[in-house]
Protein backbone atom coordinates (compact mmCIF):
# COMPACT_ATOMS: atom_id res chain seq x y z
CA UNK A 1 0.00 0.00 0.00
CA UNK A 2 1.38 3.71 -0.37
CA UNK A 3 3.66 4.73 2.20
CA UNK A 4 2.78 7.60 4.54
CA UNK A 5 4.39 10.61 6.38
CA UNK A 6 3.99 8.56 9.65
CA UNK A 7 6.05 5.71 8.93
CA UNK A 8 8.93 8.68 9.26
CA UNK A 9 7.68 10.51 12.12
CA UNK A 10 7.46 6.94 13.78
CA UNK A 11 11.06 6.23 13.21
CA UNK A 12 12.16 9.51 14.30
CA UNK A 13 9.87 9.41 17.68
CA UNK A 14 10.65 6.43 18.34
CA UNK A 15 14.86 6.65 18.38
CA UNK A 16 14.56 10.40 19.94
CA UNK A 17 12.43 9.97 22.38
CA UNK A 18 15.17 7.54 24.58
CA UNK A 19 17.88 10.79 23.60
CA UNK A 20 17.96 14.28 25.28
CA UNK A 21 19.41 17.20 23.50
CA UNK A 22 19.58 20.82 24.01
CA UNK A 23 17.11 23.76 24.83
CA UNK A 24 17.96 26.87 22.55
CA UNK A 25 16.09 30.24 23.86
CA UNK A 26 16.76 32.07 20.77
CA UNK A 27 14.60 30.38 18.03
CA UNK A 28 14.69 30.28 13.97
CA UNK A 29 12.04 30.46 11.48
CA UNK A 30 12.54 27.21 9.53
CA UNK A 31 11.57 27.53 6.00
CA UNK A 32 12.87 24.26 3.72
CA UNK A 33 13.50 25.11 0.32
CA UNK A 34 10.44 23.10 -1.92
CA UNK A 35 8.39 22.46 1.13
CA UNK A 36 5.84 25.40 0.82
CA UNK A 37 5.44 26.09 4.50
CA UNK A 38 7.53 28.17 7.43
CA UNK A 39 7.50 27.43 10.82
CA UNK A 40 9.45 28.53 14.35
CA UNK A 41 11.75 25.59 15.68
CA UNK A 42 14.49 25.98 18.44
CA UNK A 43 17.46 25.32 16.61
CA UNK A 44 18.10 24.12 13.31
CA UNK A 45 16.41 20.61 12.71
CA UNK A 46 18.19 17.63 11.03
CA UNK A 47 16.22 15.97 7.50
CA UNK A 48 15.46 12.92 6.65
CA UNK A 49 13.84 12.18 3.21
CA UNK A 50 12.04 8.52 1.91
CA UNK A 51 12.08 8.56 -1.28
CA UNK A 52 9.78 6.04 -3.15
CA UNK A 53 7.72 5.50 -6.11
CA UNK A 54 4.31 6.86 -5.09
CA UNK A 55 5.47 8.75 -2.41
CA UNK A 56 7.98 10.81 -0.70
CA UNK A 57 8.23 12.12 2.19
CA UNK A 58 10.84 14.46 4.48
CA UNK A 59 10.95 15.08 8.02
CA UNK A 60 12.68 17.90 9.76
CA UNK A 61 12.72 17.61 13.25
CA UNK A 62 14.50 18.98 16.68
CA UNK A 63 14.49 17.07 20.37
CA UNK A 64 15.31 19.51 23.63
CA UNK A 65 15.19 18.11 26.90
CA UNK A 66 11.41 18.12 27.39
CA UNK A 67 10.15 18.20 23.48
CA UNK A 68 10.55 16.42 19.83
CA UNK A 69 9.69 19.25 17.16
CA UNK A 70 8.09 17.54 14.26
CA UNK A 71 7.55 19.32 10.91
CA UNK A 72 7.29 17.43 7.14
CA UNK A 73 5.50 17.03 3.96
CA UNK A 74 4.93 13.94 1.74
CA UNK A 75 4.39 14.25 -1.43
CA UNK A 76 2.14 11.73 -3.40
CA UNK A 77 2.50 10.91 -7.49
CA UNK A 78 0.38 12.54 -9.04
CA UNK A 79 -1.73 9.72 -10.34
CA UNK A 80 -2.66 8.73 -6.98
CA UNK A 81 -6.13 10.58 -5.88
CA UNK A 82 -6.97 10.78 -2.61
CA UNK A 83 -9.74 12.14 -0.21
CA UNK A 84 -9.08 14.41 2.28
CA UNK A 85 -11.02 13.07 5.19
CA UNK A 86 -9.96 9.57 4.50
CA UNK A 87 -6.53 10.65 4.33
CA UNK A 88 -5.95 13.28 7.16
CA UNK A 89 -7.78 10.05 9.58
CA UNK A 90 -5.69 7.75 8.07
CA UNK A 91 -2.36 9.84 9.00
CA UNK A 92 -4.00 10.11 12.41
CA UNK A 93 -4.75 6.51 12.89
CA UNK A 94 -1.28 5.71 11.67
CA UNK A 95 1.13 8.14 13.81
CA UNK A 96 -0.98 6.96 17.19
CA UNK A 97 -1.00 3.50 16.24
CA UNK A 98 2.72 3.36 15.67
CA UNK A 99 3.65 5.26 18.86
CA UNK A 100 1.40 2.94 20.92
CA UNK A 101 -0.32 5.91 22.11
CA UNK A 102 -4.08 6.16 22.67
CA UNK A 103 -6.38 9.02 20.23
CA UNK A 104 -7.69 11.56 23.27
CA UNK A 105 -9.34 14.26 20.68
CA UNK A 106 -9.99 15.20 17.13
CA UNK A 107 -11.42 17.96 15.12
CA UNK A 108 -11.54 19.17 11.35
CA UNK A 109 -9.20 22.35 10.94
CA UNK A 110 -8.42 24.58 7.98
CA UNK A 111 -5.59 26.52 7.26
CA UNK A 112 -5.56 28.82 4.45
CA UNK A 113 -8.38 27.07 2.36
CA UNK A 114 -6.39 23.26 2.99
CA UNK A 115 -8.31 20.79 5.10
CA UNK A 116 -6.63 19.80 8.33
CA UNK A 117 -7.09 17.10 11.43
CA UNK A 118 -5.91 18.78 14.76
CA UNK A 119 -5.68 15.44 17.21
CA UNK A 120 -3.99 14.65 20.55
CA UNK A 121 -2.56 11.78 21.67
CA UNK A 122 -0.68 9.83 24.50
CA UNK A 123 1.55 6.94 25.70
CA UNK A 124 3.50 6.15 28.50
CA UNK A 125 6.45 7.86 27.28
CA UNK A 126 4.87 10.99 25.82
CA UNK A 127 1.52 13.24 25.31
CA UNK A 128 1.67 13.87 21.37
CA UNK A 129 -0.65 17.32 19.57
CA UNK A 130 -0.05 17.26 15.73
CA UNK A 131 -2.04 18.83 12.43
CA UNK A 132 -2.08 17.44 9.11
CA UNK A 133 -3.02 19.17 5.86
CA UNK A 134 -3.89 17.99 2.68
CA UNK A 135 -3.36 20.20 -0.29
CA UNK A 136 -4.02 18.46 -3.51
CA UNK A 137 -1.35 15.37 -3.29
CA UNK A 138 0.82 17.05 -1.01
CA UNK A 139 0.63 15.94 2.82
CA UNK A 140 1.65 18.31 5.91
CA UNK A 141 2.13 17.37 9.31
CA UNK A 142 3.46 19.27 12.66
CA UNK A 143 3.60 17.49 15.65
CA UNK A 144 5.22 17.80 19.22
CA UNK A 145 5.92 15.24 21.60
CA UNK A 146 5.99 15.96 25.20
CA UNK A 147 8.20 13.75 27.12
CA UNK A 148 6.48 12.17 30.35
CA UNK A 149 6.76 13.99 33.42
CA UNK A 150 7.51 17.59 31.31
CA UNK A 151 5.39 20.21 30.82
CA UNK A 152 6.18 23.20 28.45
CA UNK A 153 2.66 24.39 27.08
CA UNK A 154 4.39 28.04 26.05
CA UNK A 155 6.82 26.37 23.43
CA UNK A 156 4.32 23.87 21.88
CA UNK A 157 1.98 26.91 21.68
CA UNK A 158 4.69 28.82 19.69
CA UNK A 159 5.60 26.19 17.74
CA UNK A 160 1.59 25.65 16.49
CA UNK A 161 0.99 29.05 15.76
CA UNK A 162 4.13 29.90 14.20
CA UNK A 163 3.40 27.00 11.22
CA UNK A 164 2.55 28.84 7.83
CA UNK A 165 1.79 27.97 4.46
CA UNK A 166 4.06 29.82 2.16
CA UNK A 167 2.76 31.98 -0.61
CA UNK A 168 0.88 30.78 -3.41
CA UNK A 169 2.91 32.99 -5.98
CA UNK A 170 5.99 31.69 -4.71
CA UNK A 171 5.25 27.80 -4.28
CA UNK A 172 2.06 26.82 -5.97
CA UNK A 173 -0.40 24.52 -4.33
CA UNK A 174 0.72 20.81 -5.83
């Protein structure tokens, strides 16, 4: 079956979230080159891009000591049609499941005209929020993982509200 953004995010929560790194005050707008959105991260995040035939997908994330930054796109071929409300539920249904964590809420978003799932989540090692967007075969996600036993509601709140979708005129919609 097609591969998904998840199977990425998985890998990446599941190796950081045994490692600690650093907490940066000062933070950066991150803007990838190709990925048509922006977004406030504290430090510079390392990529990872899956390439395959129907789909690709690249991760950019950050760990600190309390919190795994998650931002990434996928990109489908363009022969493969999807629907948005099957799709955005199955990326839900996916991340959770692969994190062993437990679906605590959902809701339909929008963001600039692209249909979105807002959802929460949690396991024993972390409480997960993330938002996916679909915008024509092109798949967004931002997600944060708080570790277990951390708390740092300010900084996941930044992070959310900093995500943007770039301009039209600059990257059009896929």
């Amino acid at each position: 079956m097609l591969k998904r953004i998840n199977s990425a995010i998985v890998f990446v929560l599941a190796c950081a979230l045994a490692v600690g790194a650093f907490q940066n005050a000062e933070w950066i707008k991150f803007s990838p080159i190709g990925a048509g959105f922006s977004v406030l991260m504290p430090a510079k995040p390392e990529e990872e891009i899956k390439p395959g035939d129907d789909f690709t997908s690249h991760l950019f994330s950050i760990t600190t000591d309390k919190i795994i930054y998650l931002a990434g796109y996928g990109e489908y071929a363009p022969s493969i049609k999807l629907s948005a409300d099957a799709e955005l539920t199955t990326n839900r249904d996916k991340f959770l499941k692969g994190l062993n964590a437990t679906l605590l809420a959902s809701k339909q978003i929008n963001l600039d005209g692209r249909p979105g799932l807002e959802f929460t989540g949690e396991s024993e090692q972390a409480s997960f929020k993330s938002r996916v967007y679909l915008s024509g075969n092109r798949v967004y996600q931002v997600a944060v993982a708080v570790l277990s036993g951390k708390a740092d509601g300010d900084n996941v709140d930044r992070f959310f509200a900093s995500f943007a979708f770039a301009n039209t005129e600059s990257h059009p919609k896929p």
